[in-house]
Protein backbone atom coordinates (compact mmCIF):
# COMPACT_ATOMS: atom_id res chain seq x y z
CA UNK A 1 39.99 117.72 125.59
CA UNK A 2 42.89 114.80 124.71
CA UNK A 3 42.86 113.42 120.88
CA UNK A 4 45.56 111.48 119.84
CA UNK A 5 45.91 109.88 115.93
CA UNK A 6 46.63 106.21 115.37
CA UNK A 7 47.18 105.23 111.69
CA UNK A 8 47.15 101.36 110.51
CA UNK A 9 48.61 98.66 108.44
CA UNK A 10 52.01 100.79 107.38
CA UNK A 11 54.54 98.42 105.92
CA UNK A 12 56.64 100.40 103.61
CA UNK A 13 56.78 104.22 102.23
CA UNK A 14 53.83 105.42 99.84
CA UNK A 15 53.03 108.76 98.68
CA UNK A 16 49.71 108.31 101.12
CA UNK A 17 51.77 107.96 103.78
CA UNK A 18 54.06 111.26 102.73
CA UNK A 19 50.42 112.89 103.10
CA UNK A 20 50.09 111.77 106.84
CA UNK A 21 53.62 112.81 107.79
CA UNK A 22 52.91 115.86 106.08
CA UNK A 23 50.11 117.02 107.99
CA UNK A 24 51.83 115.58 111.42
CA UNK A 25 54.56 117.93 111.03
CA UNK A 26 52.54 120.74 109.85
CA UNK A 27 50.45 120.95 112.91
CA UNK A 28 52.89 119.17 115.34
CA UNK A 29 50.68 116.27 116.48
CA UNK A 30 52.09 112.59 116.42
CA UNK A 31 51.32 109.62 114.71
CA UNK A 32 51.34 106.40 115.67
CA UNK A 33 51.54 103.89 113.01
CA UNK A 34 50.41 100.49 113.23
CA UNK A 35 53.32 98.61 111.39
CA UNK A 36 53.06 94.70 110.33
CA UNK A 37 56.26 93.31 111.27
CA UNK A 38 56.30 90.43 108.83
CA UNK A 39 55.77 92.92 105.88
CA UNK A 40 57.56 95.72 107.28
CA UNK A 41 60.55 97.22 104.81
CA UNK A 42 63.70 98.72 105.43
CA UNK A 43 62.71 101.56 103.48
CA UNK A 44 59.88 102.75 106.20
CA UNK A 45 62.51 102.64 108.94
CA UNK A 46 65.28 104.79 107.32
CA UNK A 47 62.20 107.05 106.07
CA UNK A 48 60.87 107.60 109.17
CA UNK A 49 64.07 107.65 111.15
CA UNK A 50 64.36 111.07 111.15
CA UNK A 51 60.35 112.06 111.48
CA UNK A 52 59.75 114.01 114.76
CA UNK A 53 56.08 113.28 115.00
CA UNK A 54 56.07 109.67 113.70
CA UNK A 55 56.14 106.71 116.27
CA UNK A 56 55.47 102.97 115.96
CA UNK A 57 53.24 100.46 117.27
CA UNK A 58 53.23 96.82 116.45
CA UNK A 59 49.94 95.61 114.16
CA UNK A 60 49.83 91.96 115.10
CA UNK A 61 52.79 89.62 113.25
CA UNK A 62 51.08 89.42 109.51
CA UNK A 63 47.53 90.75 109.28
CA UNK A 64 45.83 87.52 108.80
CA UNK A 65 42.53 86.47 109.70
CA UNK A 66 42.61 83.17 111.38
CA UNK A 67 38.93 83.07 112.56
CA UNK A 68 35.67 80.83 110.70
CA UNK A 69 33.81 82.78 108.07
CA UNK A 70 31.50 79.73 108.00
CA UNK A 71 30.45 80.22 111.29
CA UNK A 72 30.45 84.14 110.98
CA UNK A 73 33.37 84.44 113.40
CA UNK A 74 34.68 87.97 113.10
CA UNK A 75 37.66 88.75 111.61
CA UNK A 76 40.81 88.80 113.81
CA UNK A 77 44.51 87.66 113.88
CA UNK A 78 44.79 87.35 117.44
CA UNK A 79 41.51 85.40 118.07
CA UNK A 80 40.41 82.73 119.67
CA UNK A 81 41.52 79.81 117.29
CA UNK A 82 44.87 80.45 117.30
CA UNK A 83 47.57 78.29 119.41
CA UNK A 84 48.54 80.78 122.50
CA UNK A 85 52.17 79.61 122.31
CA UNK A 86 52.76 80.03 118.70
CA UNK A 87 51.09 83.46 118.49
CA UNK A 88 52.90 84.45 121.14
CA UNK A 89 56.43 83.35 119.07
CA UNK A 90 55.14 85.17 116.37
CA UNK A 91 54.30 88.38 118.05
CA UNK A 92 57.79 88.10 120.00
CA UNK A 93 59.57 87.53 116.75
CA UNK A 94 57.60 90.74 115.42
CA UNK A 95 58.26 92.84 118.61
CA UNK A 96 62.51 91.88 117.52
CA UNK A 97 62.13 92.73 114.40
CA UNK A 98 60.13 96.54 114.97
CA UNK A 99 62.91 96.81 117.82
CA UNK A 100 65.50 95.94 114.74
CA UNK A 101 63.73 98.45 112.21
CA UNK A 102 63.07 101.44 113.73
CA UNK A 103 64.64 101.21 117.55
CA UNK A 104 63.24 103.92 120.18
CA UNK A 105 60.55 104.75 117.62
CA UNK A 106 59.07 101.63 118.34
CA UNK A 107 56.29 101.96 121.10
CA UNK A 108 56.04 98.38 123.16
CA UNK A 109 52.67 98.15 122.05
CA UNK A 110 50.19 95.57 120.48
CA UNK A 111 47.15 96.74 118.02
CA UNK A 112 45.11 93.33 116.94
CA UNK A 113 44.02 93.33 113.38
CA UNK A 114 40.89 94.41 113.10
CA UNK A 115 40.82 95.33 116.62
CA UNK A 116 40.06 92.48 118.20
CA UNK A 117 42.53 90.15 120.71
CA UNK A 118 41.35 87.01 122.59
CA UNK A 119 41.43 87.85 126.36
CA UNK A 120 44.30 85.29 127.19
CA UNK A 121 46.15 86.38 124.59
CA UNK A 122 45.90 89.99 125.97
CA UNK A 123 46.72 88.65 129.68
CA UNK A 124 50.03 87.60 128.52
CA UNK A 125 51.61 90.55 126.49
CA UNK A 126 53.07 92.16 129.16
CA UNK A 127 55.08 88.46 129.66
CA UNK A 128 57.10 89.26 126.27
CA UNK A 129 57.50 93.01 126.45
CA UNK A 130 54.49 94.31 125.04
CA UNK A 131 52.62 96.04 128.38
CA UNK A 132 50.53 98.11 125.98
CA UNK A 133 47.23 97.61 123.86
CA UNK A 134 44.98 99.72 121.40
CA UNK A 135 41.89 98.44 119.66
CA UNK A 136 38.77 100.38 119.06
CA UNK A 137 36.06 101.05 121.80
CA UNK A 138 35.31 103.77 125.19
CA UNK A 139 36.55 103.16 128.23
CA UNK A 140 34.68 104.43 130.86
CA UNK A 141 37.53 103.79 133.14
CA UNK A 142 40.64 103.75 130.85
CA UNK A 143 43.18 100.82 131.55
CA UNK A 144 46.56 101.15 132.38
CA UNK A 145 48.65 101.46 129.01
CA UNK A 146 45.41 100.92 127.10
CA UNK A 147 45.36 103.77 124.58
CA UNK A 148 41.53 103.09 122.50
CA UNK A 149 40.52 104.32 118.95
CA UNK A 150 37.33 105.95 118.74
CA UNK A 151 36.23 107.89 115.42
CA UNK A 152 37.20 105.75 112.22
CA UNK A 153 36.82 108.00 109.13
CA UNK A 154 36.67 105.14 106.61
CA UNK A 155 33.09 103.01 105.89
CA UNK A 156 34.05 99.45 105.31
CA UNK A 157 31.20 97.44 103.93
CA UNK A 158 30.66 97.48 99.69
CA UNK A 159 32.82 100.22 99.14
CA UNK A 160 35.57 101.39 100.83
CA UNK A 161 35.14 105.38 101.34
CA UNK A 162 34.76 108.40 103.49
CA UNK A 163 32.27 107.83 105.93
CA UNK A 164 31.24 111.38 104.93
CA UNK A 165 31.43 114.66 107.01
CA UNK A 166 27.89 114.94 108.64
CA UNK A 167 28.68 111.02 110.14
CA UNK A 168 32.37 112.62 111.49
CA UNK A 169 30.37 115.63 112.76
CA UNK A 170 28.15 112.62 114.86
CA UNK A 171 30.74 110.40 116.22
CA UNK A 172 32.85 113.59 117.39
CA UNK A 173 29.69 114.91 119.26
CA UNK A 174 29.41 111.61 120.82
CA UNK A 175 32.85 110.86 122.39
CA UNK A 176 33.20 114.78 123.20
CA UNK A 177 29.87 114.45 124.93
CA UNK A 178 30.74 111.30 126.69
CA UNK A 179 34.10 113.15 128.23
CA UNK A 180 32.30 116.22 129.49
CA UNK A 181 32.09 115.04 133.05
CA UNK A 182 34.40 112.54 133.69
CA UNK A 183 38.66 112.58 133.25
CA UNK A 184 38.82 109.78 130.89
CA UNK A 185 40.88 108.41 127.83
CA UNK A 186 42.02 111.06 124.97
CA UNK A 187 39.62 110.78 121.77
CA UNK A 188 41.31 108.50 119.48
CA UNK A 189 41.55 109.48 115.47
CA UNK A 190 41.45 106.01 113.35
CA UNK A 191 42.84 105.79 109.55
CA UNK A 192 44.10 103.89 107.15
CA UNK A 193 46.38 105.87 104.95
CA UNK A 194 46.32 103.09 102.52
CA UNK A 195 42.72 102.50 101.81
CA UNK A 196 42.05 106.50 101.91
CA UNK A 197 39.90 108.65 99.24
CA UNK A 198 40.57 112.14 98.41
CA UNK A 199 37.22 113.19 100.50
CA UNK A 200 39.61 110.99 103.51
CA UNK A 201 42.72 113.88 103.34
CA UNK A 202 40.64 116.55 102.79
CA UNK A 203 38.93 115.78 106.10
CA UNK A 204 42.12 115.22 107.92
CA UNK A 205 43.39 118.42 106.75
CA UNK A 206 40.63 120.45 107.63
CA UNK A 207 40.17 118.65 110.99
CA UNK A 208 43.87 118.74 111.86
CA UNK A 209 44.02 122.76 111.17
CA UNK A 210 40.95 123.66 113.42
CA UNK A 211 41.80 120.47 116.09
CA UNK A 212 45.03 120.79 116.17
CA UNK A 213 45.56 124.33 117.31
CA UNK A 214 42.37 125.05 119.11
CA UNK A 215 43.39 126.26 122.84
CA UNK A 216 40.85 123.79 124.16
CA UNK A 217 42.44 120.91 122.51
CA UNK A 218 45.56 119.23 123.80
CA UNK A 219 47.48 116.52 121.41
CA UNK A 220 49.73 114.56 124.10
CA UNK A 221 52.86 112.57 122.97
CA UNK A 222 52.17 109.21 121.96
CA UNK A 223 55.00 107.58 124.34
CA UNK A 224 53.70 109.79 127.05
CA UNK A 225 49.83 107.83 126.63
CA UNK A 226 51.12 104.30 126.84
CA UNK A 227 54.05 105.02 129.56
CA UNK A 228 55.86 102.10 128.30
């Protein structure tokens, strides 16, 4: 079985984030880190300049929600109400400035806010550089340079926390079950460094030291799952 780890909304170092490096270099797995450009420091590319397990995908231009809440639109950056032209400036200019900030660490590849991305917009990606695309859902039949999130460990709504160990036990069994018969897409570990509890890490560790090392499990390079 494939997992592979995608962390989001990284723009500068935080002792949360020395937690996630931590554990990628103690059990050798990467991490891809969803970076906003607009917000992105110097200080996260000379920290993780010299990280062997630590590689860079590009969250969107500036994490901002562009949608209706009066009509209960969804949440997303790259949605439908934006201008196609302008957005596609804006993830260009934040594409230049990853490439600037952290250079072959930086994967060509786009993860919407919130995980969502207006299909138009994702038709024309590949037309500034960006050929590859994460959000959060299965794939019966993967796409090409589509790497998908599966298992988030966080609960959103009220209060932001751990969704708790017998719900990771649940959503595990699901996407494990749904790969037993067919060669599809690795399982893909969602988190949010930033917005983690204490219960968060002590999951991650505990997952990461059994997952990590069993002989059944295989942790491919992130570059290697979006051939970009």
């Amino acid at each position: 079985m494939r997992f592979w780890w995608r962390d989001d909304d990284a723009i500068e170092p935080t002792p949360a984030l020395e937690r996630m490096l931590k554990l990628a270099n103690e059990h050798g797995v990467d991490l891809a880190l969803a970076v906003i450009p607009k917000d992105a420091t110097e200080a996260l590319g000379e920290r993780l300049s010299n990280e062997p397990h630590a590689f860079v995908l590009q969250h969107g231009w500036q994490h901002r929600n562009f949608q209706l809440k009066a009509k209960r639109e969804k949440a997303a950056e790259l949605g439908s109400r934006r201008d196609p032209d302008e957005l596609m400036a804006q993830l260009d200019d934040g594409k230049a400035r990853l490439e600037a900030l952290f250079g072959a660490r930086f994967i060509h590849a786009i993860v919407p806010p919130w995980n969502r991305i207006d299909p138009e917009i994702a038709r024309r990606l590949p037309g500034i550089g960006l050929p590859g695309l994460s959000t959060f859902t299965f794939h019966n039949f993967p796409h090409p340079h589509q790497v998908q999130s599966h298992i988030d460990i966080l609960k959103w709504k009220k209060q932001v926390r751990f969704i708790g160990w017998e719900s990771a036990r649940l959503r595990f069994d699901l996407q494990l079950t749904r790969r037993r018969n067919t060669n599809c897409e690795p399982v893909g570990l969602l988190t949010h460094h930033l917005a983690h509890d204490e219960a968060s890490f002590e999951f991650l560790e505990t997952f990461l030291a059994i997952a990590a090392h069993h002989e059944g499990a295989m942790w491919p390079e992130v570059r290697e799952l979006f051939a970009v």
